[in-house]
N, C-alpha and C. Protein backbone atom coordinates (compact mmCIF):
# COMPACT_ATOMS: atom_id res chain seq x y z
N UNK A 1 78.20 22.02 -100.28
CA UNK A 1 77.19 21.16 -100.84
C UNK A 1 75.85 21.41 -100.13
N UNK A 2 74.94 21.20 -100.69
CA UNK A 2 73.37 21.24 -100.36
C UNK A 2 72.72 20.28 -100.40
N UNK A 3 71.93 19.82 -99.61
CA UNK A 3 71.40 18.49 -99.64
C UNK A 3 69.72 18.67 -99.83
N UNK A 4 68.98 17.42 -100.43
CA UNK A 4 67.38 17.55 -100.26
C UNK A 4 67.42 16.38 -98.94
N UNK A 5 66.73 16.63 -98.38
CA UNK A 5 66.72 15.30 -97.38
C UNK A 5 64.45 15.03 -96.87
N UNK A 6 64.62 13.76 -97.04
CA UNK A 6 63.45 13.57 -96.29
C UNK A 6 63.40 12.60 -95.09
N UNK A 7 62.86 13.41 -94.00
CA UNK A 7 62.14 12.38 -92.91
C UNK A 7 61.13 11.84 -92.45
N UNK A 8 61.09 11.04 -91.74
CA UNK A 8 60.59 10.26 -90.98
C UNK A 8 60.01 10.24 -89.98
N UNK A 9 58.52 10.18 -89.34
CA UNK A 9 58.14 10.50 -87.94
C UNK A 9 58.55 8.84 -86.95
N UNK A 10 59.22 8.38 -86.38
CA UNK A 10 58.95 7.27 -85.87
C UNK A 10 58.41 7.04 -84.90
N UNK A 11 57.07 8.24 -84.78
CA UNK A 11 55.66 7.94 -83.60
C UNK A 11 54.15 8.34 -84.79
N UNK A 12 54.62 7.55 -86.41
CA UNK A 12 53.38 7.71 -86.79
C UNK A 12 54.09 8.04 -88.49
N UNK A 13 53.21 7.90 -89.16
CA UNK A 13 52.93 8.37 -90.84
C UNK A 13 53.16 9.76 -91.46
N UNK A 14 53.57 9.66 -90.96
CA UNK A 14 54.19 11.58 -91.43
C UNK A 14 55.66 11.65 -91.89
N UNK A 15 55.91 12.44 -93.06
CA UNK A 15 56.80 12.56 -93.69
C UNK A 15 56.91 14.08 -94.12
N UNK A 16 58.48 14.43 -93.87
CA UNK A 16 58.39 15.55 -94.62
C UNK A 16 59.98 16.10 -95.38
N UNK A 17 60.03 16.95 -96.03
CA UNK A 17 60.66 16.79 -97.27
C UNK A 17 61.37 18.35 -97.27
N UNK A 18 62.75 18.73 -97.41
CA UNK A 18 63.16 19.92 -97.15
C UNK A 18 64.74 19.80 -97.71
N UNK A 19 65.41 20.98 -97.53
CA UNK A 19 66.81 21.26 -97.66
C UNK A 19 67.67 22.19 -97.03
N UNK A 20 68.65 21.64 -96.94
CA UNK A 20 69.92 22.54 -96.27
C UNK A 20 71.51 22.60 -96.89
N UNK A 21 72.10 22.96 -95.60
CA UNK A 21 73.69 22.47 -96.11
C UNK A 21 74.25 21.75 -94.76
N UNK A 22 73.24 21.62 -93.88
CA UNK A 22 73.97 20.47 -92.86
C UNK A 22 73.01 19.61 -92.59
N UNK A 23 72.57 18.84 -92.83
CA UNK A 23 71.29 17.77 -92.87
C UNK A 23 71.57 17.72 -91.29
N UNK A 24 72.35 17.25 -90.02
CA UNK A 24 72.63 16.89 -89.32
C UNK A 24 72.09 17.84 -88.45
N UNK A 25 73.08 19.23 -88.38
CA UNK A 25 72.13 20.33 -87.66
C UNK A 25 70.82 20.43 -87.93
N UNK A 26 70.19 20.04 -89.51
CA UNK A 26 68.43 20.42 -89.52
C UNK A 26 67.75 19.42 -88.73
N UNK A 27 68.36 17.90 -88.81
CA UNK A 27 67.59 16.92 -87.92
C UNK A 27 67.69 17.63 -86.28
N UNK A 28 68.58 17.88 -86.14
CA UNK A 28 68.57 18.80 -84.64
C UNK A 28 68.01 19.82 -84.22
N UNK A 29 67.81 20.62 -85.50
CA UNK A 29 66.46 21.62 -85.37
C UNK A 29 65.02 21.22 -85.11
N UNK A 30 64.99 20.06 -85.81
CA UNK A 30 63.48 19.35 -86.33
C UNK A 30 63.05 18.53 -84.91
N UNK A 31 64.61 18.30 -84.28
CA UNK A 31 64.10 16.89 -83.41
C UNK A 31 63.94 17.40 -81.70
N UNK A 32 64.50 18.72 -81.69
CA UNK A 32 64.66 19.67 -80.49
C UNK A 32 63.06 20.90 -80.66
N UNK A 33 62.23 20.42 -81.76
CA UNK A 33 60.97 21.76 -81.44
C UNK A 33 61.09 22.36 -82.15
N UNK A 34 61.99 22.97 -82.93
CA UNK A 34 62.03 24.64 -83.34
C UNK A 34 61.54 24.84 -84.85
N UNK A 35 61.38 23.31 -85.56
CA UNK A 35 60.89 23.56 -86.44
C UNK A 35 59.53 23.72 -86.22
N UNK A 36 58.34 24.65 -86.92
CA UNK A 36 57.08 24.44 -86.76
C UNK A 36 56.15 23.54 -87.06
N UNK A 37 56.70 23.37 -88.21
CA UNK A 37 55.68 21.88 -89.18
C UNK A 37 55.87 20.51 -88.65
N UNK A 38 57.25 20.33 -87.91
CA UNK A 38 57.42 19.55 -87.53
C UNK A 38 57.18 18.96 -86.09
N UNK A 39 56.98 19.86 -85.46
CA UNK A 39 57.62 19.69 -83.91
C UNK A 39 56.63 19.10 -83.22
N UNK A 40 55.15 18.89 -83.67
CA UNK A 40 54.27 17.46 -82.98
C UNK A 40 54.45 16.35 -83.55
N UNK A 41 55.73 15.49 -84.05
CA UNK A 41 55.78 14.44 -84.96
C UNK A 41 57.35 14.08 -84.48
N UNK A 42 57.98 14.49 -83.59
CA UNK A 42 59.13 13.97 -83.30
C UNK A 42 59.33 12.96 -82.28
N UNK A 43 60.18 11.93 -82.69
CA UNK A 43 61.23 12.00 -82.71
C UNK A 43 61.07 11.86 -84.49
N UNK A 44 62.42 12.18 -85.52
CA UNK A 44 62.01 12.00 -86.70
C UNK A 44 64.03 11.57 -87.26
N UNK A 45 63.72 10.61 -88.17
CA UNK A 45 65.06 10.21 -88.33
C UNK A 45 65.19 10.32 -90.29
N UNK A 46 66.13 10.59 -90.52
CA UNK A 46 66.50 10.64 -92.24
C UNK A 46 66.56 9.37 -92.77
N UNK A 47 65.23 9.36 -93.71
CA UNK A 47 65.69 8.05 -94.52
C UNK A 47 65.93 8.81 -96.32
N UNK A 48 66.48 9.73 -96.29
CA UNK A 48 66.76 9.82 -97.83
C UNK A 48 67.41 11.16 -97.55
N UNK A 49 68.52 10.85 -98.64
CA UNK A 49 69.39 12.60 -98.95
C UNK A 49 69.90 12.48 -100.24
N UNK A 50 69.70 13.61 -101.10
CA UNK A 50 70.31 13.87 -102.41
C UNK A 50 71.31 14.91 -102.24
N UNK A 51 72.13 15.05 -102.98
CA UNK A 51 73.36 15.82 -102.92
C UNK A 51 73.11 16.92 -104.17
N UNK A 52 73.11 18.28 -103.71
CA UNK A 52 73.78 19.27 -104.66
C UNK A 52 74.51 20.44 -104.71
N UNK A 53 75.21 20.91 -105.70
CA UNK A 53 76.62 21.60 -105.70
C UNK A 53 75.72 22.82 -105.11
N UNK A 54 74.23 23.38 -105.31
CA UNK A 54 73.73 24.43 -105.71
C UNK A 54 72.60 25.02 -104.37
N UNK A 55 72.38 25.60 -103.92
CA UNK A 55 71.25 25.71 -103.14
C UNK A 55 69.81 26.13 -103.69
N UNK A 56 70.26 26.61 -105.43
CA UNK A 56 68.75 26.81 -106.07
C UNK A 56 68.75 25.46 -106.83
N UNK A 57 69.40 24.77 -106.99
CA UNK A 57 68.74 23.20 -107.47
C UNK A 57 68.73 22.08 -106.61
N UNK A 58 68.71 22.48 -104.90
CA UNK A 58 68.14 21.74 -104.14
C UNK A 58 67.31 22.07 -103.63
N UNK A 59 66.53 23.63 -104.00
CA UNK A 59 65.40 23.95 -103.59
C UNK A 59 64.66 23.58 -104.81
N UNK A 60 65.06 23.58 -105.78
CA UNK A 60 63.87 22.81 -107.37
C UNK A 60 63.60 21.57 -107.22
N UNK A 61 64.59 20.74 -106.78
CA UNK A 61 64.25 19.37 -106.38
C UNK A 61 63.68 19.29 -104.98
N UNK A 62 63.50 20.14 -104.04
CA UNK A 62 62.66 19.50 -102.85
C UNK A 62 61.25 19.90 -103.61
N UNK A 63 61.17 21.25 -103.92
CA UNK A 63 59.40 21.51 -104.83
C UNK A 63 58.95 20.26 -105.88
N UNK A 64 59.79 19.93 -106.77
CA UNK A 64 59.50 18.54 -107.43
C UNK A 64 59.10 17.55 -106.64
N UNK A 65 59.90 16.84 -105.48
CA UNK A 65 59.19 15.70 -104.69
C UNK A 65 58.24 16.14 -104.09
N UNK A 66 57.90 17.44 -103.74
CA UNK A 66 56.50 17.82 -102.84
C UNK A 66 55.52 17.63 -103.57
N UNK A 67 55.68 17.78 -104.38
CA UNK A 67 54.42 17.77 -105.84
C UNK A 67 54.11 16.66 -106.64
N UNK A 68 52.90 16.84 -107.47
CA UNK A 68 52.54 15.80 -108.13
C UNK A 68 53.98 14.72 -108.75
N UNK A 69 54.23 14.57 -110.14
CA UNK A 69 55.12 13.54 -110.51
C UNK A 69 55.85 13.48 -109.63
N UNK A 70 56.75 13.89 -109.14
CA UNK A 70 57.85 13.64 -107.71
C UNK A 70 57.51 13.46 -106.70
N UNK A 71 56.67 13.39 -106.05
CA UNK A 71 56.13 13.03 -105.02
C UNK A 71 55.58 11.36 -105.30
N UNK A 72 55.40 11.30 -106.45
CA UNK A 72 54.76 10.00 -106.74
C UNK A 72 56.01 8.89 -107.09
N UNK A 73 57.06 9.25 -107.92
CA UNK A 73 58.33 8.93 -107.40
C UNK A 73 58.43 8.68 -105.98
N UNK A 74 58.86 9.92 -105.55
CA UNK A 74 59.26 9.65 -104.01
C UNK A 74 59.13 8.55 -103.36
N UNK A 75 57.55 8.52 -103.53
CA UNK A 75 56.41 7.58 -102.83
C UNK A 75 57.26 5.86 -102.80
N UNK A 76 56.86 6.03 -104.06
CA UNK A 76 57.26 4.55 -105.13
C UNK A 76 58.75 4.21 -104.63
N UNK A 77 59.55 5.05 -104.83
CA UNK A 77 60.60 4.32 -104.59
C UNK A 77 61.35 4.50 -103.18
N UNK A 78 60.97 5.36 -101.96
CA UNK A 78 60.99 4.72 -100.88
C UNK A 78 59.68 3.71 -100.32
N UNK A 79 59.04 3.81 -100.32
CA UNK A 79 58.01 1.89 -100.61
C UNK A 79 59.05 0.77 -100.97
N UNK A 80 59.48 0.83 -102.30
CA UNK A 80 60.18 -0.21 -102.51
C UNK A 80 61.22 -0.39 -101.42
N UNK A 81 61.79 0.15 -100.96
CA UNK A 81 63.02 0.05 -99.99
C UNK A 81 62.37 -0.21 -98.46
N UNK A 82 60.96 -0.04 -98.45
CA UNK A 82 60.68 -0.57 -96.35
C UNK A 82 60.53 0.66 -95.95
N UNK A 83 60.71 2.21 -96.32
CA UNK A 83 60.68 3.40 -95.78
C UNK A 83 59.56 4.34 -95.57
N UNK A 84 58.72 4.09 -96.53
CA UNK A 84 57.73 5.29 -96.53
C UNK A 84 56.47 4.58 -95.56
């Protein structure tokens, strides 16, 4: 399985939005430095994961939430939940 997952900076407003097949190891990548985009914004914790069978339709759906209509989703409905 492949996941979309987005996080969380919890030292500030930053969010960012990606995929794998071990969400767990990527937070450990993200939260240890090695990611680049990430690594002045940590500590960073998962508040969202979608599930898919596919690794090219969890890379179509992370480009959709990065972008205009999905991103505006995104927005909207972690807001509603206390997250974004």
């Amino acid at each position: 399985m492949y996941f979309v997952y987005v996080l969380k900076s919890e030292s500030g407003d930053f969010h960012y939005i990606g995929h794998t097949l071990n969400v767990k190891k990527r937070l450990d990548e993200h939260n240890c430095g090695k990611i680049h985009t990430t690594k002045t914004h940590c500590p960073l914790t998962v508040i969202y994961i979608e599930e898919f069978q596919t690794g090219s339709a969890a890379q179509k759906r992370e480009y959709y939430l990065k972008r205009g209509e999905g991103n505006f989703w995104l927005r909207d409905y972690l807001k509603v939940k206390g997250l974004w």
